[in-house]
PDB file of N, CA and C in Angstrom:
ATOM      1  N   UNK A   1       0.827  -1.192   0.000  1.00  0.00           N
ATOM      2  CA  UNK A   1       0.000   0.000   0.000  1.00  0.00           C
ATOM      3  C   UNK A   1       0.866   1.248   0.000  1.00  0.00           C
ATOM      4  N   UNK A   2       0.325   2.196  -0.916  1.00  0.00           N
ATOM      5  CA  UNK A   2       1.402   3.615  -0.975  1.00  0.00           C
ATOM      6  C   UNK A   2       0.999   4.435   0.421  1.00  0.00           C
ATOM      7  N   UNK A   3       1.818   5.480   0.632  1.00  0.00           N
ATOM      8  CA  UNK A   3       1.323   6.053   1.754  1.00  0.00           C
ATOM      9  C   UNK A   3      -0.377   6.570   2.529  1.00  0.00           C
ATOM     10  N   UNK A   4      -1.033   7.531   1.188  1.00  0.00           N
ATOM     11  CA  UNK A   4      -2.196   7.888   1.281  1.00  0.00           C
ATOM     12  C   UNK A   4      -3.121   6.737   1.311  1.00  0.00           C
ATOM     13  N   UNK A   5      -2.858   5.510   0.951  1.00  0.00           N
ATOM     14  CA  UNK A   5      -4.092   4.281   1.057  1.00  0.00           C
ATOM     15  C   UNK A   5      -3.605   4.399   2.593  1.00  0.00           C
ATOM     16  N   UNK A   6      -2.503   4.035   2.885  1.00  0.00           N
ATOM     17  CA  UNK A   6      -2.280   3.586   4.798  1.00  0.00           C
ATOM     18  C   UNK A   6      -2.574   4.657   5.366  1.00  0.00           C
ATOM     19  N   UNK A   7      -2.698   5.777   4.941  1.00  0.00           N
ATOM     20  CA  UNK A   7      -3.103   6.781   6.171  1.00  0.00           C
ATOM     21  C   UNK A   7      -4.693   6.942   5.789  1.00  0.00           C
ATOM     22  N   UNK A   8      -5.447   6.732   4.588  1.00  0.00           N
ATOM     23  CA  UNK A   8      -6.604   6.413   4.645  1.00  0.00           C
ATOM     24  C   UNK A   8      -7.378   5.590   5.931  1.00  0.00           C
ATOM     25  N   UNK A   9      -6.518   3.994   5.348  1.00  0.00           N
ATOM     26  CA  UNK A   9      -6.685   3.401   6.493  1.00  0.00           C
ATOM     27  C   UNK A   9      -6.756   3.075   7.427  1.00  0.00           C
ATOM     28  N   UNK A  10      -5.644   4.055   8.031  1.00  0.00           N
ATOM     29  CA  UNK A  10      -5.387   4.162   9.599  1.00  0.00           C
ATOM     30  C   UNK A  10      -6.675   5.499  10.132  1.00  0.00           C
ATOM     31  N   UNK A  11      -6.717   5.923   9.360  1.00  0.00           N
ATOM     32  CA  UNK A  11      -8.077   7.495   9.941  1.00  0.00           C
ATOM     33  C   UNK A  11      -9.463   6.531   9.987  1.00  0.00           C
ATOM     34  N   UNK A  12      -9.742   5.520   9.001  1.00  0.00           N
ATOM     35  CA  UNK A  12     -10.707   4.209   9.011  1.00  0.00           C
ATOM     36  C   UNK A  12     -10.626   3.795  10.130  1.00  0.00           C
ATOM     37  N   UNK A  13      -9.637   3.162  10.552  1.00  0.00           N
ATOM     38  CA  UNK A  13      -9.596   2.044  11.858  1.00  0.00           C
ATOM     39  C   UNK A  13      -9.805   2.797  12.877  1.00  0.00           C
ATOM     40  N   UNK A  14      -9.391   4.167  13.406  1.00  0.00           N
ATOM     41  CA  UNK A  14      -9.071   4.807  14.290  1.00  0.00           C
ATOM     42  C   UNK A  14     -10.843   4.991  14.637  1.00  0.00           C
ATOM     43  N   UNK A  15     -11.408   5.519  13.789  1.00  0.00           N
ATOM     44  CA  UNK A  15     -12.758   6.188  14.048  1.00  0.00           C
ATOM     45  C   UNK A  15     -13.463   5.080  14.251  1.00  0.00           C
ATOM     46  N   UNK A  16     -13.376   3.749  13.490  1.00  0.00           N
ATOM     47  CA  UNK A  16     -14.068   2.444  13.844  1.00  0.00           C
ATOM     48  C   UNK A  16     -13.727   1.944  14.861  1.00  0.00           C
ATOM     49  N   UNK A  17     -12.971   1.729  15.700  1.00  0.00           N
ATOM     50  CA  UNK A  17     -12.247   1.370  17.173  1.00  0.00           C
ATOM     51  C   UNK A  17     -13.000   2.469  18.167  1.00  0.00           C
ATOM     52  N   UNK A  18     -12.621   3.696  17.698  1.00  0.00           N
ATOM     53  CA  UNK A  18     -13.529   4.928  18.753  1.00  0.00           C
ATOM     54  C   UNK A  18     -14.588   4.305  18.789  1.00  0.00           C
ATOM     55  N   UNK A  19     -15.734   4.325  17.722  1.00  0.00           N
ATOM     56  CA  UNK A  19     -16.794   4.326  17.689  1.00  0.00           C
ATOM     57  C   UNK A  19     -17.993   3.517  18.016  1.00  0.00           C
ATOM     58  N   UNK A  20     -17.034   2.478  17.641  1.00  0.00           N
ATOM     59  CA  UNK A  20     -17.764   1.298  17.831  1.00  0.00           C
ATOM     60  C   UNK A  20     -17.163  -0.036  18.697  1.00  0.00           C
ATOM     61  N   UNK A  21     -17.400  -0.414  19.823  1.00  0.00           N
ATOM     62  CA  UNK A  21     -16.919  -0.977  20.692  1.00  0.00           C
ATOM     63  C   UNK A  21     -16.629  -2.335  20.413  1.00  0.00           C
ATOM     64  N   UNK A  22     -17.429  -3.235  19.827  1.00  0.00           N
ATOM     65  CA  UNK A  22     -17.262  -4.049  19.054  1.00  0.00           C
ATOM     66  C   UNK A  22     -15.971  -4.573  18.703  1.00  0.00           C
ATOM     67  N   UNK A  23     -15.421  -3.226  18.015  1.00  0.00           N
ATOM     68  CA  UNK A  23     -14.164  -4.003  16.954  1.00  0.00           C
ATOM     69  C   UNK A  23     -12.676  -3.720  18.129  1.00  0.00           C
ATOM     70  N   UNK A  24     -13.283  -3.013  18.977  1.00  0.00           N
ATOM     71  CA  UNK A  24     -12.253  -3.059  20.126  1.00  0.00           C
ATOM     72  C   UNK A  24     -12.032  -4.141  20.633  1.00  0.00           C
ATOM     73  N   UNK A  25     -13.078  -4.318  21.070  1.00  0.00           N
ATOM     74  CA  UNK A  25     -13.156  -5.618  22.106  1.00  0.00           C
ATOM     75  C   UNK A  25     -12.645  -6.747  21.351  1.00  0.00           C
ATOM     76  N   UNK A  26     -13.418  -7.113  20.027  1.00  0.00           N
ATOM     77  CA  UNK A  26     -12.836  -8.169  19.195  1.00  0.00           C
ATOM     78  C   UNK A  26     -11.204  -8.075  19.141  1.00  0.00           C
ATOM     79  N   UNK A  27     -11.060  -6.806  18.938  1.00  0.00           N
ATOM     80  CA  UNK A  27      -9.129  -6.610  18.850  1.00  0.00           C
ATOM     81  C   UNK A  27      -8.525  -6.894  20.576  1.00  0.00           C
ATOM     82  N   UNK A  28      -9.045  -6.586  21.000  1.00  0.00           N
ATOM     83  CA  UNK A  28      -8.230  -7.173  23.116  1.00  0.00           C
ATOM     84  C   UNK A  28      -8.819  -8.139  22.829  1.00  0.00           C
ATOM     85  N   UNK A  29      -9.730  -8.883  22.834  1.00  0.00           N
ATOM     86  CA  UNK A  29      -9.738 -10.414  22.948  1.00  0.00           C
ATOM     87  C   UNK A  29      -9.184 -11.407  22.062  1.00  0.00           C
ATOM     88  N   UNK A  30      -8.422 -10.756  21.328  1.00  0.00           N
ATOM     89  CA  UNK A  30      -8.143 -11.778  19.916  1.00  0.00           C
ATOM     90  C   UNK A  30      -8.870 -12.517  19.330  1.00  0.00           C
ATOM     91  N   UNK A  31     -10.147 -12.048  18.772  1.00  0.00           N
ATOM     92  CA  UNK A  31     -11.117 -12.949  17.681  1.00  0.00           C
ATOM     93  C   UNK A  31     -10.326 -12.226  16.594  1.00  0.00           C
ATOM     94  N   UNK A  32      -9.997 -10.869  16.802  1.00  0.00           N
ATOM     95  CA  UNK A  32      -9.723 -10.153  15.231  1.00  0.00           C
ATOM     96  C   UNK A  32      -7.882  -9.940  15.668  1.00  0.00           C
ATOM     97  N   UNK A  33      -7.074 -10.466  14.570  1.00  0.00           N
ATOM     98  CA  UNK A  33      -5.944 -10.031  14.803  1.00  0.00           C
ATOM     99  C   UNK A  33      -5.529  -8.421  14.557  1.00  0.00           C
ATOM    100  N   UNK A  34      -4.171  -7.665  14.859  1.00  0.00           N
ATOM    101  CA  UNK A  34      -3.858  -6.370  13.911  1.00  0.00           C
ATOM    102  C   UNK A  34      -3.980  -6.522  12.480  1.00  0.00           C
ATOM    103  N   UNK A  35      -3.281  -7.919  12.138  1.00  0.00           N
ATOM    104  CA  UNK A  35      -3.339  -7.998  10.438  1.00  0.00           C
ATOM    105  C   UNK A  35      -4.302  -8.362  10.250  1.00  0.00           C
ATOM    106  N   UNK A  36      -5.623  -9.049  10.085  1.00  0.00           N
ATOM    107  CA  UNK A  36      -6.683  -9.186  10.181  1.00  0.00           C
ATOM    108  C   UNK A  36      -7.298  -8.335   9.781  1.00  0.00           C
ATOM    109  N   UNK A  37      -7.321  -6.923  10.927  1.00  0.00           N
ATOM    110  CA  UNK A  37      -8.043  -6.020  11.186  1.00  0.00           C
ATOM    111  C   UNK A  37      -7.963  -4.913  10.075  1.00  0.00           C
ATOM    112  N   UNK A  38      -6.209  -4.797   9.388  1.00  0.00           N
ATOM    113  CA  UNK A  38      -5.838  -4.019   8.570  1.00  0.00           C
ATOM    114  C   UNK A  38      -6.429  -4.465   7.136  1.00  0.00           C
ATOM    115  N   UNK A  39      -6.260  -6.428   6.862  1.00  0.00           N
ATOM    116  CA  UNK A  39      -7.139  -6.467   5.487  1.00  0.00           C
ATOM    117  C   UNK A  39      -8.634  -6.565   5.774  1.00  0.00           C
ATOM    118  N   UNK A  40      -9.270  -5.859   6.456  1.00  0.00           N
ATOM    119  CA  UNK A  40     -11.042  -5.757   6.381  1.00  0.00           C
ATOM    120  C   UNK A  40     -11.404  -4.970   5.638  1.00  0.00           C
ATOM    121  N   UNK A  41     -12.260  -5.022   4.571  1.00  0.00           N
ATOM    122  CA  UNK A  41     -12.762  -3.817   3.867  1.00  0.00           C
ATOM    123  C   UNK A  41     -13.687  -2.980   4.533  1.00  0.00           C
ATOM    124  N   UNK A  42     -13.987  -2.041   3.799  1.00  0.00           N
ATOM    125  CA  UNK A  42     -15.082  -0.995   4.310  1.00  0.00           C
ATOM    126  C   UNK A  42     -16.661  -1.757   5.096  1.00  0.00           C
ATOM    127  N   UNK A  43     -16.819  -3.049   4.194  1.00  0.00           N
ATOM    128  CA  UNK A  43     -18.383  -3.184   4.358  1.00  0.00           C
ATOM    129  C   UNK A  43     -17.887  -4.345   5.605  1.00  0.00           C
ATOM    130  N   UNK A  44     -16.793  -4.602   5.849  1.00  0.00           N
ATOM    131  CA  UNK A  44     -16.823  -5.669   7.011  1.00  0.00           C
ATOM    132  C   UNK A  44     -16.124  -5.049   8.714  1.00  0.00           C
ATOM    133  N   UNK A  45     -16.127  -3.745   8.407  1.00  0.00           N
ATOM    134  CA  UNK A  45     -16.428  -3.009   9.480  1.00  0.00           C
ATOM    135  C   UNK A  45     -17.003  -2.404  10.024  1.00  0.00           C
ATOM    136  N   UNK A  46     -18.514  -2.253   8.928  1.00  0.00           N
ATOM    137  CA  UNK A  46     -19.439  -1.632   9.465  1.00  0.00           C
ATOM    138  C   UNK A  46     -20.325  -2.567  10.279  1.00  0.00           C
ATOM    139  N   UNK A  47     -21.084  -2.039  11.310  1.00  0.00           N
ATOM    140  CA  UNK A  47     -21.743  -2.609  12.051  1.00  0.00           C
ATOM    141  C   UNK A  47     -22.613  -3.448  11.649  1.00  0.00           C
ATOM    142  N   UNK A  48     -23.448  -4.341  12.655  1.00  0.00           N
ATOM    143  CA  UNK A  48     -24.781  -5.180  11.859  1.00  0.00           C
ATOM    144  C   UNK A  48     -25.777  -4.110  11.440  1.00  0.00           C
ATOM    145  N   UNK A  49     -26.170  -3.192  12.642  1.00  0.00           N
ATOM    146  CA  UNK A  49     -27.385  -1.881  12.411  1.00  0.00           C
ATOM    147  C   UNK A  49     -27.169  -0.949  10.932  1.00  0.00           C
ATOM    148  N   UNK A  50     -25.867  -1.182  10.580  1.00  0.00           N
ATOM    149  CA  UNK A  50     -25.170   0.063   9.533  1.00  0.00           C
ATOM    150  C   UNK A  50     -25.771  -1.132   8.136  1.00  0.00           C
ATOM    151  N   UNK A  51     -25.250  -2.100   8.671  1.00  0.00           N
ATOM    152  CA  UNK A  51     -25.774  -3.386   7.272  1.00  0.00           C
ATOM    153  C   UNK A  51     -26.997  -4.004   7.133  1.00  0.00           C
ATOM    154  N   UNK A  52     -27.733  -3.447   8.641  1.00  0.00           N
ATOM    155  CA  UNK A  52     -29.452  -4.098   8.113  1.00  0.00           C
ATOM    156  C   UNK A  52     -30.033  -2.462   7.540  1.00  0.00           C
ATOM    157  N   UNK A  53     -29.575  -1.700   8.047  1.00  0.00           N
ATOM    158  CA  UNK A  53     -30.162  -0.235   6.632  1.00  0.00           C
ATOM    159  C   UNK A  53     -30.143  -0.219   5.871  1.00  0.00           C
ATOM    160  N   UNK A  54     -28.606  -0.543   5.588  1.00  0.00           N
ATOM    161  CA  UNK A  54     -28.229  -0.566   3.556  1.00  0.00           C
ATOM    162  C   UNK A  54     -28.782  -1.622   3.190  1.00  0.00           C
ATOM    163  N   UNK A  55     -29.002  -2.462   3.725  1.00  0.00           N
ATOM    164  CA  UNK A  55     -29.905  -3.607   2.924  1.00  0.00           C
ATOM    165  C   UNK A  55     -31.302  -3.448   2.665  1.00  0.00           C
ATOM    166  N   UNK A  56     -31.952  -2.290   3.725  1.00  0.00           N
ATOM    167  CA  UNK A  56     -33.704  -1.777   3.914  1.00  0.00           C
ATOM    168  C   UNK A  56     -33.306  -1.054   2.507  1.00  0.00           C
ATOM    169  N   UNK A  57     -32.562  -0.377   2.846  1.00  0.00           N
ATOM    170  CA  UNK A  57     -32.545   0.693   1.512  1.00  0.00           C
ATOM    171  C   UNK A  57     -32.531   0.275   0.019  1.00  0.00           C
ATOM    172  N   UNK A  58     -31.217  -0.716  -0.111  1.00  0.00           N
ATOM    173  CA  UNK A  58     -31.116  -1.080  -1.197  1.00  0.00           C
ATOM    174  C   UNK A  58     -32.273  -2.349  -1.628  1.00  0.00           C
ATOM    175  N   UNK A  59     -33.077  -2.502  -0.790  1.00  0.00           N
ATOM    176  CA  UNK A  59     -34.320  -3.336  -1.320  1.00  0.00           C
ATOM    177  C   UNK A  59     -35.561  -2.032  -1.563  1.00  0.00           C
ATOM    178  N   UNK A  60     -35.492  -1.332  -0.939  1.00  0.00           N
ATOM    179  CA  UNK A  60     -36.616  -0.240  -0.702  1.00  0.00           C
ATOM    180  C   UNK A  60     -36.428   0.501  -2.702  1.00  0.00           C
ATOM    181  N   UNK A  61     -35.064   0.250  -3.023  1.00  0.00           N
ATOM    182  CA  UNK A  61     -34.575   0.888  -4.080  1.00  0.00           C
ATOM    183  C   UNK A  61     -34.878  -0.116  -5.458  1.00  0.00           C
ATOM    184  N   UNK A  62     -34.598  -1.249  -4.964  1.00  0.00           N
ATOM    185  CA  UNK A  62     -35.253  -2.453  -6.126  1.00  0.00           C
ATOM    186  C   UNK A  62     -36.086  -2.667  -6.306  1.00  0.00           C
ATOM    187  N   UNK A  63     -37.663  -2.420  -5.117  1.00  0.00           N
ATOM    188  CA  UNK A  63     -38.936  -2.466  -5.616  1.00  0.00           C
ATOM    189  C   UNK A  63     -39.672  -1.663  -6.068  1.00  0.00           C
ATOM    190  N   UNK A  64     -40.417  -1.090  -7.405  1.00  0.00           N
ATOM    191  CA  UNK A  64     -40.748  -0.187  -7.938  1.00  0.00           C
ATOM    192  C   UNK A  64     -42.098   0.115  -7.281  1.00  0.00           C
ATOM    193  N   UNK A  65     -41.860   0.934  -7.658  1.00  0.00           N
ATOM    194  CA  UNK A  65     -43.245   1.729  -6.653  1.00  0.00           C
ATOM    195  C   UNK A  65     -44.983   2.198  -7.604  1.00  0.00           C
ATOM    196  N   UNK A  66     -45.541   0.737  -6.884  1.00  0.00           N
ATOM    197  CA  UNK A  66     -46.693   0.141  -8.407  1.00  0.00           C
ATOM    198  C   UNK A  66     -47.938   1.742  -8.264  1.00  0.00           C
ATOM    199  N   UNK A  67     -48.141   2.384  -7.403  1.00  0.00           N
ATOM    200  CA  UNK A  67     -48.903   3.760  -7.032  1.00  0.00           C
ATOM    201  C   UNK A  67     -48.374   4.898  -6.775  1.00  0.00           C
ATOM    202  N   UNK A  68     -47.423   4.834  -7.413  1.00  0.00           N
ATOM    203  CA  UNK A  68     -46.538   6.119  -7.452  1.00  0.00           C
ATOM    204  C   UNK A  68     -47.427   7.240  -8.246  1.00  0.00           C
ATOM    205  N   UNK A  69     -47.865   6.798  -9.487  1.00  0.00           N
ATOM    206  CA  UNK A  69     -48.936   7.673 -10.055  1.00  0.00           C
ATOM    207  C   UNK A  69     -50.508   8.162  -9.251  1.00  0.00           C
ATOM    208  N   UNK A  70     -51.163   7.161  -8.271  1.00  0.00           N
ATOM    209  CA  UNK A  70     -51.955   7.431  -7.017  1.00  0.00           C
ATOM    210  C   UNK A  70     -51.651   8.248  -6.394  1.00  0.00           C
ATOM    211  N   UNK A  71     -50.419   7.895  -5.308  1.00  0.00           N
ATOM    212  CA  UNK A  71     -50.172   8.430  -4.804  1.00  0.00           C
ATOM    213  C   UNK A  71     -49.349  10.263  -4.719  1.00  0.00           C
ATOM    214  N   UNK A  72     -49.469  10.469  -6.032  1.00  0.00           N
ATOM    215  CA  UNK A  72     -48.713  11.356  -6.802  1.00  0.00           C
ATOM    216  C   UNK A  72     -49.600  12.472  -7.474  1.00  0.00           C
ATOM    217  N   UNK A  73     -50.759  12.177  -7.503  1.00  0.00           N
ATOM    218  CA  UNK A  73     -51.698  12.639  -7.843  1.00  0.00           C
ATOM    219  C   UNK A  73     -52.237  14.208  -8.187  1.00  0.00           C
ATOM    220  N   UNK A  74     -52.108  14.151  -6.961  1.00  0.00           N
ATOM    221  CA  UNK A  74     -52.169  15.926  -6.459  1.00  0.00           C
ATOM    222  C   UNK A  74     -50.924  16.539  -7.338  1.00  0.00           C
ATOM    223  N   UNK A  75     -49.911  15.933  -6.996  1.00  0.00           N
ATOM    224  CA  UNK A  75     -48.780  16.949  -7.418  1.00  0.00           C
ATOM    225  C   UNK A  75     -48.984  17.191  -8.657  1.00  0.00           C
ATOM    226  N   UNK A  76     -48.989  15.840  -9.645  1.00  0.00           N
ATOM    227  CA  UNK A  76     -49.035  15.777 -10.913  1.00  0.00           C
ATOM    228  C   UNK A  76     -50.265  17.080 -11.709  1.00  0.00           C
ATOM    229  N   UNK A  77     -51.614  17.072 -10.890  1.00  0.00           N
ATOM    230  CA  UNK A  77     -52.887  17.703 -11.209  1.00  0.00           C
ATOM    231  C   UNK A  77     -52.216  19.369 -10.983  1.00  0.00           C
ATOM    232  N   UNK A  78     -51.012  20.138 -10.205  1.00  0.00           N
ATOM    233  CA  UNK A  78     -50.712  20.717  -9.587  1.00  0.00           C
ATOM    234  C   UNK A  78     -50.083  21.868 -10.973  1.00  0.00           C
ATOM    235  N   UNK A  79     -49.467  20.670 -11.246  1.00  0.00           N
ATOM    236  CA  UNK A  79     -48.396  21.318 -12.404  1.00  0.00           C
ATOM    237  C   UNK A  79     -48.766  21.194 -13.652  1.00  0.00           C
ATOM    238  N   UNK A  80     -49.546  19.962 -14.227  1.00  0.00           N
ATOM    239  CA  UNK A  80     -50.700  20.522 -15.617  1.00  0.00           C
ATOM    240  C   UNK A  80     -51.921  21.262 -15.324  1.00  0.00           C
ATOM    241  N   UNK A  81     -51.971  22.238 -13.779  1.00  0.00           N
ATOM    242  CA  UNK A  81     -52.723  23.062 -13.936  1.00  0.00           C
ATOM    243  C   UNK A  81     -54.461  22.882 -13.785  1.00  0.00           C
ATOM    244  N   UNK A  82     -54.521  21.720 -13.615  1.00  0.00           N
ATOM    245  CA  UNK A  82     -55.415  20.968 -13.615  1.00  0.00           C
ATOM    246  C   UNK A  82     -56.637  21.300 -12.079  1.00  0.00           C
ATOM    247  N   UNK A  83     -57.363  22.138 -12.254  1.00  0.00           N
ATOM    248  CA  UNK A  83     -58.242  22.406 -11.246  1.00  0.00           C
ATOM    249  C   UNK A  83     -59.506  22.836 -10.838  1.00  0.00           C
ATOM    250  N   UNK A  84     -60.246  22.687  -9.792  1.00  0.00           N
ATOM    251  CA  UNK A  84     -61.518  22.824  -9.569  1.00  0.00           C
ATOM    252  C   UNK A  84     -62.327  21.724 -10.411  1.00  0.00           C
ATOM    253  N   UNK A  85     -63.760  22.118 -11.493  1.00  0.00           N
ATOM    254  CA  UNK A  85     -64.066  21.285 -12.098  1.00  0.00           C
ATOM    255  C   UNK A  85     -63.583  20.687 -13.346  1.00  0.00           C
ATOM    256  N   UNK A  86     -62.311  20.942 -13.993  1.00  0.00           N
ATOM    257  CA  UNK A  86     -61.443  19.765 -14.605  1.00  0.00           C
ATOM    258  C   UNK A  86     -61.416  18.795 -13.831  1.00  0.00           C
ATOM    259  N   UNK A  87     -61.158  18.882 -12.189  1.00  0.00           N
ATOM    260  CA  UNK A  87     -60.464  17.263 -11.896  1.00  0.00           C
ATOM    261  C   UNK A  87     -61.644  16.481 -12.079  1.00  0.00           C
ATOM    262  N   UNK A  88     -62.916  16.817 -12.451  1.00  0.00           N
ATOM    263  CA  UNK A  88     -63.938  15.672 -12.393  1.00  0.00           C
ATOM    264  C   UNK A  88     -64.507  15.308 -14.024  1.00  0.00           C
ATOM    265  N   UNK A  89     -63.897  15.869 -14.784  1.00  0.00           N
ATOM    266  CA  UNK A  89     -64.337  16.148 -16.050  1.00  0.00           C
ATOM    267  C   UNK A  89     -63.147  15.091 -16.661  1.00  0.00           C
ATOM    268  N   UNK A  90     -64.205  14.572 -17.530  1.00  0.00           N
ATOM    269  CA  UNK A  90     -63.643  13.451 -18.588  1.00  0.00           C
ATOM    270  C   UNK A  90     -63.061  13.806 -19.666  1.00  0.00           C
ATOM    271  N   UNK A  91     -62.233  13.287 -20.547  1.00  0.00           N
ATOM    272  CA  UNK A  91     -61.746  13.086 -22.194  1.00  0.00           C
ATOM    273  C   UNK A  91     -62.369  13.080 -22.844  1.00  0.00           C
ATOM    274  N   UNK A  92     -63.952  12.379 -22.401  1.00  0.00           N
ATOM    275  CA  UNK A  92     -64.728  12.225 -23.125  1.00  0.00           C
ATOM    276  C   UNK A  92     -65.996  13.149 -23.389  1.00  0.00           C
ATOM    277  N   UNK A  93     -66.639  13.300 -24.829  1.00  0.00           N
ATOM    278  CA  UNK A  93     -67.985  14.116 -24.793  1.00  0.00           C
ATOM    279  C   UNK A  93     -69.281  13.408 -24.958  1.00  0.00           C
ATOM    280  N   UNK A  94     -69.953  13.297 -23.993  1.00  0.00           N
ATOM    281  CA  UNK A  94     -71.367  12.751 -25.058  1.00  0.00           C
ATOM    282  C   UNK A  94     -71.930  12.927 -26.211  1.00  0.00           C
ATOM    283  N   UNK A  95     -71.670  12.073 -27.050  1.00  0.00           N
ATOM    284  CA  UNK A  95     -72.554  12.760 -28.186  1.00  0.00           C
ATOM    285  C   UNK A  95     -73.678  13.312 -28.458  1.00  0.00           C
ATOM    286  N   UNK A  96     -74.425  12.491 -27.114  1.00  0.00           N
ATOM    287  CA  UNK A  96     -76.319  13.009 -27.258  1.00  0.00           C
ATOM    288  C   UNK A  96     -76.416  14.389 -26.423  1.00  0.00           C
ATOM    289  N   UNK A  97     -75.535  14.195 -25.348  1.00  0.00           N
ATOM    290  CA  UNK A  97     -76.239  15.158 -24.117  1.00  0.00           C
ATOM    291  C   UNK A  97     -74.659  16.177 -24.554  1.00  0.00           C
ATOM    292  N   UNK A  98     -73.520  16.272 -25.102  1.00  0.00           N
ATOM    293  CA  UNK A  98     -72.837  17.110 -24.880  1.00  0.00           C
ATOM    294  C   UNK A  98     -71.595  16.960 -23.385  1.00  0.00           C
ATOM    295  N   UNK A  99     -72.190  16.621 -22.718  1.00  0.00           N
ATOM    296  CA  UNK A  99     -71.699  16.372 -21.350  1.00  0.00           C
ATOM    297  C   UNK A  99     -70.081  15.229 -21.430  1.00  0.00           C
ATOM    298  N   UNK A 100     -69.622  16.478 -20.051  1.00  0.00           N
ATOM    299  CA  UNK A 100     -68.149  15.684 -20.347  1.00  0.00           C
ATOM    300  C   UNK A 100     -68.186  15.032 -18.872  1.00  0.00           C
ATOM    301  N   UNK A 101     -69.256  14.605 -18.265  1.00  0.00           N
ATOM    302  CA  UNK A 101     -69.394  14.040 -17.222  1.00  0.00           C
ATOM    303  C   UNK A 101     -70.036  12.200 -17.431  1.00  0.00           C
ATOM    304  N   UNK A 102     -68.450  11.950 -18.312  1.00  0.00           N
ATOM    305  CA  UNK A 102     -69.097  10.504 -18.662  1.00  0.00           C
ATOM    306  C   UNK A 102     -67.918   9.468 -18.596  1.00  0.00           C
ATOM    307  N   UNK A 103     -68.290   7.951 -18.934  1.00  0.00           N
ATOM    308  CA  UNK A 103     -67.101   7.155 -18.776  1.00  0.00           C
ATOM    309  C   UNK A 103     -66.909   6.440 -19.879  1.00  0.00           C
ATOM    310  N   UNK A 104     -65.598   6.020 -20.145  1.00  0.00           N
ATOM    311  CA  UNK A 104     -65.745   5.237 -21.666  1.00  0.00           C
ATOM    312  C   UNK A 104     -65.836   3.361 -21.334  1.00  0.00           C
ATOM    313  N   UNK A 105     -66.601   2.771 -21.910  1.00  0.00           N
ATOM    314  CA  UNK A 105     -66.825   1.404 -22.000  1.00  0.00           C
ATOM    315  C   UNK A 105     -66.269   1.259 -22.855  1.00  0.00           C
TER     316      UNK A 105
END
């Protein structure tokens, strides 16, 4: 490793040892050696709580969101301007009565 990766690393370990008690304790009890401790990457020092989020998240991020247009509604009606009696008024015209208060079959 060139200098700036090891002093990366060492500002890493330092704040993960502060912070989190865990990787202390693992380091005085010897589950985790120094060399050990130095090849851990980023995602195997973060906590369990830090890795059940990113996992809420990154699932929260893979499922598409099927009422986004429902739920979106308002905003959407907001910005094409869309108001009072438009929001109840159809596409459609009656042909007999004129009326745009209808549904298409």
């Amino acid at each position: 490793l060139d200098r700036a990766a090891m002093a990366s690393k060492s500002r890493q370990l330092v704040f993960n040892l502060r912070k989190i008690g865990t990787f202390l304790g693992n380091l005085l009890d010897g589950s985790v050696t120094p060399a050990g401790l130095l090849r851990m990457s980023s995602e195997e020092l973060q906590t369990e709580e830090c890795v059940a989020k990113k996992k809420a998240i990154d699932k929260q991020k893979d499922s598409p969101r099927l009422d986004w247009e429902k739920a979106n509604e308002d905003k959407i009606n907001d910005m094409c301007g869309i108001k009072g009696d438009l929001l109840n008024a159809s596409l459609f015209t009656c042909n007999r009565c004129k009326s745009t208060k209808t549904t298409s079959t």
